[in-house]
N, C-alpha and C. Protein backbone atom coordinates (compact mmCIF):
# COMPACT_ATOMS: atom_id res chain seq x y z
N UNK A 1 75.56 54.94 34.02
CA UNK A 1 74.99 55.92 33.12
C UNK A 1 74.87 55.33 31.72
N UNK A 2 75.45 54.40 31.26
CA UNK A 2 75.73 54.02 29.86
C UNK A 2 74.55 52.93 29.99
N UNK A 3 74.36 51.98 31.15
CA UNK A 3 73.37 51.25 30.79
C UNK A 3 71.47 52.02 30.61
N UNK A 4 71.91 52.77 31.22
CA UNK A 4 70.46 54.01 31.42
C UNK A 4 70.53 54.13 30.05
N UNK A 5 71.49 54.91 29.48
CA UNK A 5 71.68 55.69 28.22
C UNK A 5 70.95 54.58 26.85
N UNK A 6 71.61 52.92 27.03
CA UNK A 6 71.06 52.19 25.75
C UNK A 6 69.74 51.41 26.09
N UNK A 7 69.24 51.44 27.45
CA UNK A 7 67.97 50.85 28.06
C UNK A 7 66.94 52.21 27.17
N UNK A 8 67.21 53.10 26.99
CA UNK A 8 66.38 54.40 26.58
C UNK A 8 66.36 54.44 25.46
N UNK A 9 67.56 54.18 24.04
CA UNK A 9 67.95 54.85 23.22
C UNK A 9 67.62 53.29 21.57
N UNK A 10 67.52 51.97 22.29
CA UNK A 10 67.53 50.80 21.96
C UNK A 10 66.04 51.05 21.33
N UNK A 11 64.94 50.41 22.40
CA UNK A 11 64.12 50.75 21.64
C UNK A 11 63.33 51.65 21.06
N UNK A 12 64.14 53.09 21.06
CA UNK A 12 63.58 54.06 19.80
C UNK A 12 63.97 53.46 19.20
N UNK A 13 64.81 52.52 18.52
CA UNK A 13 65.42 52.21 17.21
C UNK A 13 64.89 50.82 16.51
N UNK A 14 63.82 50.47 17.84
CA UNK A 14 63.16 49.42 16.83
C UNK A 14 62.68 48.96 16.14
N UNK A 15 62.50 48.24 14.48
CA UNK A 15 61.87 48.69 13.67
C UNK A 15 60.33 48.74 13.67
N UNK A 16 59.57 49.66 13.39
CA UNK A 16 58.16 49.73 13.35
C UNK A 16 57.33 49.02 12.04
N UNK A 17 58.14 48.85 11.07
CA UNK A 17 57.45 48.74 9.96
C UNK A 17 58.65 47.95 9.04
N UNK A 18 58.26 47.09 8.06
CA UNK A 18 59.43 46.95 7.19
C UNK A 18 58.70 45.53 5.80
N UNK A 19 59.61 45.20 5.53
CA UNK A 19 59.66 43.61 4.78
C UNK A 19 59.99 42.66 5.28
N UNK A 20 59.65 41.51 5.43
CA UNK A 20 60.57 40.18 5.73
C UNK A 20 60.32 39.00 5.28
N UNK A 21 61.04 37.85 5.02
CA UNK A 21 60.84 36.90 4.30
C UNK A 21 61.26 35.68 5.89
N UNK A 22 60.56 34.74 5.39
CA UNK A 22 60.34 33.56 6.34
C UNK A 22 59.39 32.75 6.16
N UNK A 23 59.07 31.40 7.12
CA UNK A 23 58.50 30.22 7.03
C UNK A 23 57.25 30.62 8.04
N UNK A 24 56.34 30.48 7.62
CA UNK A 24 55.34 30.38 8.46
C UNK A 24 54.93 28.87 9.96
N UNK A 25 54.87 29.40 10.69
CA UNK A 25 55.17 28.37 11.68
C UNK A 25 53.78 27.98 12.17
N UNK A 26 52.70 28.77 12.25
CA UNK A 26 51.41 28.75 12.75
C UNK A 26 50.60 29.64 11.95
N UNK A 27 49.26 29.05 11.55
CA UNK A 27 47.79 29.74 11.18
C UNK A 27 46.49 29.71 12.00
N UNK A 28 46.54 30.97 12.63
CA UNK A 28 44.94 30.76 13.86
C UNK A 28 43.74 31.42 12.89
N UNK A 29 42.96 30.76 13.97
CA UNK A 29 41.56 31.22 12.52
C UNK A 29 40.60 30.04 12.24
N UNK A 30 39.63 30.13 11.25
CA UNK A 30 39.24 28.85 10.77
C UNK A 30 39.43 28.52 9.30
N UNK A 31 39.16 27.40 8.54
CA UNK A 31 39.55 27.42 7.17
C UNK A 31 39.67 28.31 6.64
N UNK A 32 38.64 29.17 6.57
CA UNK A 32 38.40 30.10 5.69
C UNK A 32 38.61 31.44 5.90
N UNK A 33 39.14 31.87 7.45
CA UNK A 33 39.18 32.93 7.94
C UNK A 33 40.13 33.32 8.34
N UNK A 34 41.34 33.43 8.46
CA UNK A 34 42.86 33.61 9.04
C UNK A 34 42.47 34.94 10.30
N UNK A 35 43.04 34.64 11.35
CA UNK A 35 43.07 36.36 12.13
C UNK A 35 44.36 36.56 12.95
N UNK A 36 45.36 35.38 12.49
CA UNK A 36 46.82 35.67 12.87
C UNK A 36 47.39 34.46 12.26
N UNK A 37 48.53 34.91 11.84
CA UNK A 37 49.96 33.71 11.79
C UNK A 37 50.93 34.38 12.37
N UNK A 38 52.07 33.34 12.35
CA UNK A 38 53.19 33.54 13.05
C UNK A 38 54.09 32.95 11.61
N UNK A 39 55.42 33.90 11.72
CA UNK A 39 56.88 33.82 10.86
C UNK A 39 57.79 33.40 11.52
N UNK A 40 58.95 32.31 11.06
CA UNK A 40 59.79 32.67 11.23
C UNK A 40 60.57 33.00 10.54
N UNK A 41 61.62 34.22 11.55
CA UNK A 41 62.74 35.21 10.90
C UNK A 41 63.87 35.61 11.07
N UNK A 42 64.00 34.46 11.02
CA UNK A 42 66.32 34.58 11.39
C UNK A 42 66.01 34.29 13.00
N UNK A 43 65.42 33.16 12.97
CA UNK A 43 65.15 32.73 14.57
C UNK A 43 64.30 33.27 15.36
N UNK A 44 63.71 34.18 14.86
CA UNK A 44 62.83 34.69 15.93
C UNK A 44 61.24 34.43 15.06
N UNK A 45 60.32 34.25 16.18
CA UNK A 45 58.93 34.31 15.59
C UNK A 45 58.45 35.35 15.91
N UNK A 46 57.41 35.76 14.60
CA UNK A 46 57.02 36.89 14.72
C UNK A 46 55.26 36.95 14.34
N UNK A 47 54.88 37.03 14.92
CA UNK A 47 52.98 37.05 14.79
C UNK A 47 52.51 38.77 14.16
N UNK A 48 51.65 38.49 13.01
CA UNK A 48 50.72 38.84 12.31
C UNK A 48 49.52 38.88 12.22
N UNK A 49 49.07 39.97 12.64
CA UNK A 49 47.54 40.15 11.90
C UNK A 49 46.85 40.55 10.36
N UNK A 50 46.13 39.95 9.64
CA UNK A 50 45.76 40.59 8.28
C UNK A 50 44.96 41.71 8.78
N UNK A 51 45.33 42.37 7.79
CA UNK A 51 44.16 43.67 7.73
C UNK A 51 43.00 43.58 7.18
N UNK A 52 41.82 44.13 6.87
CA UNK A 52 41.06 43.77 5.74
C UNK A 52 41.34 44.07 4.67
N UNK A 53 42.11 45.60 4.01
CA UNK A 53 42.38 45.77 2.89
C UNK A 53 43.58 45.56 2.48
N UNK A 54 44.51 44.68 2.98
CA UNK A 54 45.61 44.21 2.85
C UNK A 54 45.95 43.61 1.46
N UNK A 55 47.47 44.26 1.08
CA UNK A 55 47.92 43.48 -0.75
C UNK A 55 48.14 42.20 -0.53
N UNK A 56 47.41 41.00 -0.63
CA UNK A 56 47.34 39.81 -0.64
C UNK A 56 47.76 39.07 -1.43
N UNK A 57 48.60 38.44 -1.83
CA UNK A 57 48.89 37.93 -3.89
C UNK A 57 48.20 36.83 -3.75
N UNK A 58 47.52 36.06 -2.67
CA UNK A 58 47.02 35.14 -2.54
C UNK A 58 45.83 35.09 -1.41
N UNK A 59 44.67 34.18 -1.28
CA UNK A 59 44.01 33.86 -0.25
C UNK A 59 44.78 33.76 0.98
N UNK A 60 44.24 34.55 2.14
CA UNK A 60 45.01 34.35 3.64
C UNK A 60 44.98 32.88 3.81
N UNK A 61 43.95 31.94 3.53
CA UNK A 61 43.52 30.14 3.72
C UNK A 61 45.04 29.77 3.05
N UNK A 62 45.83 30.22 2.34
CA UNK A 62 46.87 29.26 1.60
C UNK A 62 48.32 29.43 2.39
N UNK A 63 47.98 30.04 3.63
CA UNK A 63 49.55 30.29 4.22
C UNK A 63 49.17 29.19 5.12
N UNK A 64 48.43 28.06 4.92
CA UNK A 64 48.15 26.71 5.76
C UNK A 64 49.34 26.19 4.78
N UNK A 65 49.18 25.93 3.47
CA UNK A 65 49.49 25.43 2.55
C UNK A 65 51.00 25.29 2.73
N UNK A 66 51.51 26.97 2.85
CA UNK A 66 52.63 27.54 2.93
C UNK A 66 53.80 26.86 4.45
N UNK A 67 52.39 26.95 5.28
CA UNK A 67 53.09 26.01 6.47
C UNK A 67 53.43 24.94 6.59
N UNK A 68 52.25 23.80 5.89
CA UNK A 68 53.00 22.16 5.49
C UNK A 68 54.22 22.36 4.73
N UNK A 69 54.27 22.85 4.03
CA UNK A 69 55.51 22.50 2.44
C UNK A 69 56.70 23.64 3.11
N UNK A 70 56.98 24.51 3.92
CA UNK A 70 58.04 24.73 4.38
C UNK A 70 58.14 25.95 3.69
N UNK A 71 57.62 26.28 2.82
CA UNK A 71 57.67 27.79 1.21
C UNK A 71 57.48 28.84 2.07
N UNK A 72 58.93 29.58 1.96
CA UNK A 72 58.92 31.33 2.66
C UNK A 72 57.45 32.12 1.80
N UNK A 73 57.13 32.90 2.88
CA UNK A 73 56.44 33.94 2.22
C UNK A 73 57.40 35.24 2.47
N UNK A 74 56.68 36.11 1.85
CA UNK A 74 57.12 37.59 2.60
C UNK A 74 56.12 38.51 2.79
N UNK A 75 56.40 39.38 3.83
CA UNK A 75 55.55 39.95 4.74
C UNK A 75 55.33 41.25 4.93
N UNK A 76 54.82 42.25 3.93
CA UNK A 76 55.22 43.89 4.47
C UNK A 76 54.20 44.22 5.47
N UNK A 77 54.93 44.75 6.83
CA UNK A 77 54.28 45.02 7.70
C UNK A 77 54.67 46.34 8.71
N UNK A 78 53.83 46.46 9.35
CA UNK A 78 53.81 47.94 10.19
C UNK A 78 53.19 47.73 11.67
N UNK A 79 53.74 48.05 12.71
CA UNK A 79 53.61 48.07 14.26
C UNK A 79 52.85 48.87 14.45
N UNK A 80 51.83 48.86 15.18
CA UNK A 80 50.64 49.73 16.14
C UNK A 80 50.78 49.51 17.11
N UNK A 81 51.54 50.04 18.27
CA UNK A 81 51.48 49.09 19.41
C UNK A 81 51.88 48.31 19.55
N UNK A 82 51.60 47.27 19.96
CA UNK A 82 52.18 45.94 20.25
C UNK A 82 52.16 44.97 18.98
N UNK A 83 50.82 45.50 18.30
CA UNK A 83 50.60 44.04 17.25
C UNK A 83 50.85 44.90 15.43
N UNK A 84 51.73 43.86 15.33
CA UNK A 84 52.14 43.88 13.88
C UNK A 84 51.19 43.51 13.00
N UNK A 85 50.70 44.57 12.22
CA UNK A 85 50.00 44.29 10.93
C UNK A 85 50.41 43.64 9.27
N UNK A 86 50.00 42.76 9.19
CA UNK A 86 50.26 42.51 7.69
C UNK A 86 49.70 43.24 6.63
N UNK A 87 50.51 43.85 6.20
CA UNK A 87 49.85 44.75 4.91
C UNK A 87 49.91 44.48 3.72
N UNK A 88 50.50 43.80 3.29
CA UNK A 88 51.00 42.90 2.04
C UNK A 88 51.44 41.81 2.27
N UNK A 89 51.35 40.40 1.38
CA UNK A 89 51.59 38.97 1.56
C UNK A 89 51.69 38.21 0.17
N UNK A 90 53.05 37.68 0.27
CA UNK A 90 53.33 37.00 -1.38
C UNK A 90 54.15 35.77 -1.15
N UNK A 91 54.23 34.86 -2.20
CA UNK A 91 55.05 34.01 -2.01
C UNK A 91 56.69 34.40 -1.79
N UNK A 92 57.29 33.85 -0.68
CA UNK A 92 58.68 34.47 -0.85
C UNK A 92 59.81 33.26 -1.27
């Protein structure tokens, strides 16, 4: 009964939305066009989509930049489903 109980109760509690800071590990897309990266975040990778009207402090093209040189960004983002949106993006 107890394993039923946290198989059920676990992921209601997963976060949907939040902040996070990490290294960017991958940029898909073309130069000029980003349509996913991937973070990492206390070991785990985590993939991103930009939005179009997304708070950007920078060009989506410079989290290439961000990936050679090792420089955390941070990430405010929100879950739809399966795929995590980037809604904001700054140097972290």
């Amino acid at each position: 009964m107890t394993v039923l109980f946290l198989t059920l109760v676990l992921p209601a509690c997963a976060e949907t939305s939040g902040t996070v800071r990490g290294v960017v590990t991958s940029v898909e897309g073309t130069l000029d066009e980003v349509v996913a990266f991937t973070v990492l975040v206390e070991g785990s990778e985590l993939e991103f989509v930009p939005v179009p009207d997304g708070d950007y402090k920078f060009p989506l093209s410079h989290l290439r930049e961000h990936q050679r040189s090792g420089e955390p960004v941070l990430v405010d983002w929100e879950q739809v489903g399966t795929v995590r949106y980037a809604l904001g993006l700054a140097d972290g």
